[in-house]
C-alpha atoms as a PDB file:
ATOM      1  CA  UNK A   1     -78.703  24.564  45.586  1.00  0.00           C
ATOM      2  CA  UNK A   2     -77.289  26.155  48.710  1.00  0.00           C
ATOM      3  CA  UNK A   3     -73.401  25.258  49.951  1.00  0.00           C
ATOM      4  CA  UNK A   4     -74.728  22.861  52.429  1.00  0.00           C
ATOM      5  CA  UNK A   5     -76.231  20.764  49.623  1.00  0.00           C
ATOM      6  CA  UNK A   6     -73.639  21.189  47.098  1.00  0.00           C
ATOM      7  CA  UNK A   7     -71.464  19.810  49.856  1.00  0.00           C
ATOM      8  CA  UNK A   8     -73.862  17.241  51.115  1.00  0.00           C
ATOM      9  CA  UNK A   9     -73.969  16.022  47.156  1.00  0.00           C
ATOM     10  CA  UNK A  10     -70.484  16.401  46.930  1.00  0.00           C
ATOM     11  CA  UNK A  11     -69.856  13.620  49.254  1.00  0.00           C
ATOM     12  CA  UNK A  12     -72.805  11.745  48.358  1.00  0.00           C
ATOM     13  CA  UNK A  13     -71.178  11.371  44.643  1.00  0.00           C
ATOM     14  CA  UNK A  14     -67.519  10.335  46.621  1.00  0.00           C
ATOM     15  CA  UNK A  15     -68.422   8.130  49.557  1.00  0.00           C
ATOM     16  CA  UNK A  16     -64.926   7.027  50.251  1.00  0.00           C
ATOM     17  CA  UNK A  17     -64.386  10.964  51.774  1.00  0.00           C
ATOM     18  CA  UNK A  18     -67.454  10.630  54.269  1.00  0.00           C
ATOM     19  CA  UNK A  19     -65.337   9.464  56.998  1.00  0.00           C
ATOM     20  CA  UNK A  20     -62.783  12.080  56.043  1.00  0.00           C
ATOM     21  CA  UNK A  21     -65.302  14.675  56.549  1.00  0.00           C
ATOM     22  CA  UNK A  22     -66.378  13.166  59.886  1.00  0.00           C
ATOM     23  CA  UNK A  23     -63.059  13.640  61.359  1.00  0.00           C
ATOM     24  CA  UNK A  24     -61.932  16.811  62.807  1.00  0.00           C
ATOM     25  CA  UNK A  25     -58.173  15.577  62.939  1.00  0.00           C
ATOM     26  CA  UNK A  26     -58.138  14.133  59.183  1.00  0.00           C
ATOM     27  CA  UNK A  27     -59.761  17.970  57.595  1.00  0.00           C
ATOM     28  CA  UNK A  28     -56.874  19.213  60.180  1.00  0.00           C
ATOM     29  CA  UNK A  29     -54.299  16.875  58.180  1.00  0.00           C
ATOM     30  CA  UNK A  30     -55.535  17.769  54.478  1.00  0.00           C
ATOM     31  CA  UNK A  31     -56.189  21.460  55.549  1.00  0.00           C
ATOM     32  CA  UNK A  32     -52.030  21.591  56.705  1.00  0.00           C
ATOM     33  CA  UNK A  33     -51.491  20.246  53.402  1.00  0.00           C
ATOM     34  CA  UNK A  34     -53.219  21.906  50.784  1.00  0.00           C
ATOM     35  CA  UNK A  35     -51.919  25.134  52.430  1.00  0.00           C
ATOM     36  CA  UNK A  36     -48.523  24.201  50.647  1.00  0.00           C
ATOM     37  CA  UNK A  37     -46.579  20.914  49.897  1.00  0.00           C
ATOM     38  CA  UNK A  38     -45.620  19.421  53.392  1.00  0.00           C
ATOM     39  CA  UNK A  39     -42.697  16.969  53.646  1.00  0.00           C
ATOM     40  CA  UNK A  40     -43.050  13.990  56.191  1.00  0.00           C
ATOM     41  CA  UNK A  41     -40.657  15.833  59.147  1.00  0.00           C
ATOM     42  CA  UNK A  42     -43.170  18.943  58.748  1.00  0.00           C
ATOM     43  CA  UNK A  43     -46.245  16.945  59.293  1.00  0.00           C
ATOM     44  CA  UNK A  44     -44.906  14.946  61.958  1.00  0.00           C
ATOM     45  CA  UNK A  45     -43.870  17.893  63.999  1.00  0.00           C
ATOM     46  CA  UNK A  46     -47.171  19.723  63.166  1.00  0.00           C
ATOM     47  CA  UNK A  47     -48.894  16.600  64.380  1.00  0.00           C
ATOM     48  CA  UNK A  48     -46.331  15.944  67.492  1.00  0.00           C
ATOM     49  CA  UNK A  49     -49.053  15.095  69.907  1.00  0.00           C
ATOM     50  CA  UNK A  50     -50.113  12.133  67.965  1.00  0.00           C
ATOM     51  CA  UNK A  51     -47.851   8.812  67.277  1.00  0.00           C
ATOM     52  CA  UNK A  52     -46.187   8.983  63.778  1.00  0.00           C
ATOM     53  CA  UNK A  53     -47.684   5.631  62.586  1.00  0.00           C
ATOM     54  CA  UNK A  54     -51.127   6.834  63.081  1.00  0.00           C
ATOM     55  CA  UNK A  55     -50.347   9.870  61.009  1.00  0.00           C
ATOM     56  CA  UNK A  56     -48.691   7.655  58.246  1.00  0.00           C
ATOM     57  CA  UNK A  57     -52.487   5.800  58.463  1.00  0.00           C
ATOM     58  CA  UNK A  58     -54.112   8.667  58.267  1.00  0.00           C
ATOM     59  CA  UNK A  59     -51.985   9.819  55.176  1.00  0.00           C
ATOM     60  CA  UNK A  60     -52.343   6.502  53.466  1.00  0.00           C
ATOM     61  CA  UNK A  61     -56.470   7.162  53.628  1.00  0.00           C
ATOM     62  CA  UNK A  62     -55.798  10.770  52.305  1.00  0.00           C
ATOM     63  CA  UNK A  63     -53.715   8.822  49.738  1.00  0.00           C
ATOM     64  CA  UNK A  64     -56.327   5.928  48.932  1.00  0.00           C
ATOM     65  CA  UNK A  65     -58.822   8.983  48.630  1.00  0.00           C
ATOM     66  CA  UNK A  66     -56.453  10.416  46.152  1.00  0.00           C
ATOM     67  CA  UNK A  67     -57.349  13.409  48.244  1.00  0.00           C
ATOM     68  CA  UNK A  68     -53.516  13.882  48.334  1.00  0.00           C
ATOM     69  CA  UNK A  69     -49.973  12.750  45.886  1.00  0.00           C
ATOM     70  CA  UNK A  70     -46.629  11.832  47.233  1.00  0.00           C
ATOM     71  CA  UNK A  71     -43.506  12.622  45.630  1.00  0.00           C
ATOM     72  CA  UNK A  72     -40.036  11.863  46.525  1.00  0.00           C
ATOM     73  CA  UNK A  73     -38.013  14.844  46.936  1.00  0.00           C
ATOM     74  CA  UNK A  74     -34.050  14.600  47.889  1.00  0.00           C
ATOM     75  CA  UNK A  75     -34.419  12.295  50.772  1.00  0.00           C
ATOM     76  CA  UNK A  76     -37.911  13.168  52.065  1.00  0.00           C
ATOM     77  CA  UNK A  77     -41.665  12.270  50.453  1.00  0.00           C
ATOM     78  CA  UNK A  78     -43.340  15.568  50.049  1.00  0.00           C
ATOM     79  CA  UNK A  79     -47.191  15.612  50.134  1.00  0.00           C
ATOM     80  CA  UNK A  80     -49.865  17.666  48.342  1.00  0.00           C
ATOM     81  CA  UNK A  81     -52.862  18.308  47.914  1.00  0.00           C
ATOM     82  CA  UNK A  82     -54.979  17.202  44.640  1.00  0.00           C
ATOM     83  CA  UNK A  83     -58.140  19.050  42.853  1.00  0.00           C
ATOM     84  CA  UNK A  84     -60.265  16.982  44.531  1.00  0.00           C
ATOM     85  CA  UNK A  85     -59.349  17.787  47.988  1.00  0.00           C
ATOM     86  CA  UNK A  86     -59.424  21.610  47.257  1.00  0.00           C
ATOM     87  CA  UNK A  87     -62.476  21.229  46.124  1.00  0.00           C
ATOM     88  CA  UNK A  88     -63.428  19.135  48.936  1.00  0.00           C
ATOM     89  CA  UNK A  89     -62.018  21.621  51.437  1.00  0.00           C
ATOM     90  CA  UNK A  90     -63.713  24.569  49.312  1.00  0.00           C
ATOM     91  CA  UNK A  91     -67.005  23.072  49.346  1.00  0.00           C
ATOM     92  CA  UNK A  92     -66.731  22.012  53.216  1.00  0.00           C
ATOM     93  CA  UNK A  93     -65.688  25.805  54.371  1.00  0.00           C
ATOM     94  CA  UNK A  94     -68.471  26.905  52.327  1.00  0.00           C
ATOM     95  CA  UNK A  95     -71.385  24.874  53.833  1.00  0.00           C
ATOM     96  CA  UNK A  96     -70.291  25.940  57.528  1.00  0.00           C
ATOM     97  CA  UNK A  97     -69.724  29.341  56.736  1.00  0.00           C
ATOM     98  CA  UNK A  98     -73.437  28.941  55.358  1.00  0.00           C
ATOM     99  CA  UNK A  99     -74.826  27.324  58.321  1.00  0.00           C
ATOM    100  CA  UNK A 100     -72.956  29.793  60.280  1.00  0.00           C
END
């Protein structure tokens, strides 16, 4: 199977992460935070250009996906990024490096 069709099956076998996929802004989101934890202040000012609320939905789906945890840290929730969602992201950069 080429990395276009392991993707393609990927997603097939977890339907709840083909809208993810469809969205440019939510791979944006999970990319920022599977590079390293994020806490909520970094994400918002990462994402300044959009309203915090819709970045709090967009982390709840990421969430509901259990494409990403929450802890609490100090006084902050810190975010990151699960197995799934590397392999998710792995698989994704794979098939469009493939397709060119």
């Amino acid at each position: 199977m080429n990395p276009k069709e392991e993707f393609i099956r990927f997603v097939q076998d977890n339907p709840s992460y083909y809208y993810i996929v469809q969205s440019g802004l939510f791979l944006e989101l999970l990319n920022f935070i599977c590079s390293a934890a994020k806490n909520t202040t970094d994400i918002y000012s990462h994402f300044a250009g959009i309203e915090n609320s819709d970045v709090e939905e967009m982390l709840q789906v990421l969430l509901a996906a259990k494409l990403i945890s929450r802890a609490r840290g100090s006084d902050r929730e810190i975010y990151y990024c699960t197995d799934a969602a590397r392999t998710l992201i792995e698989k994704y950069n794979a098939a469009k490096k493939f397709m060119g």
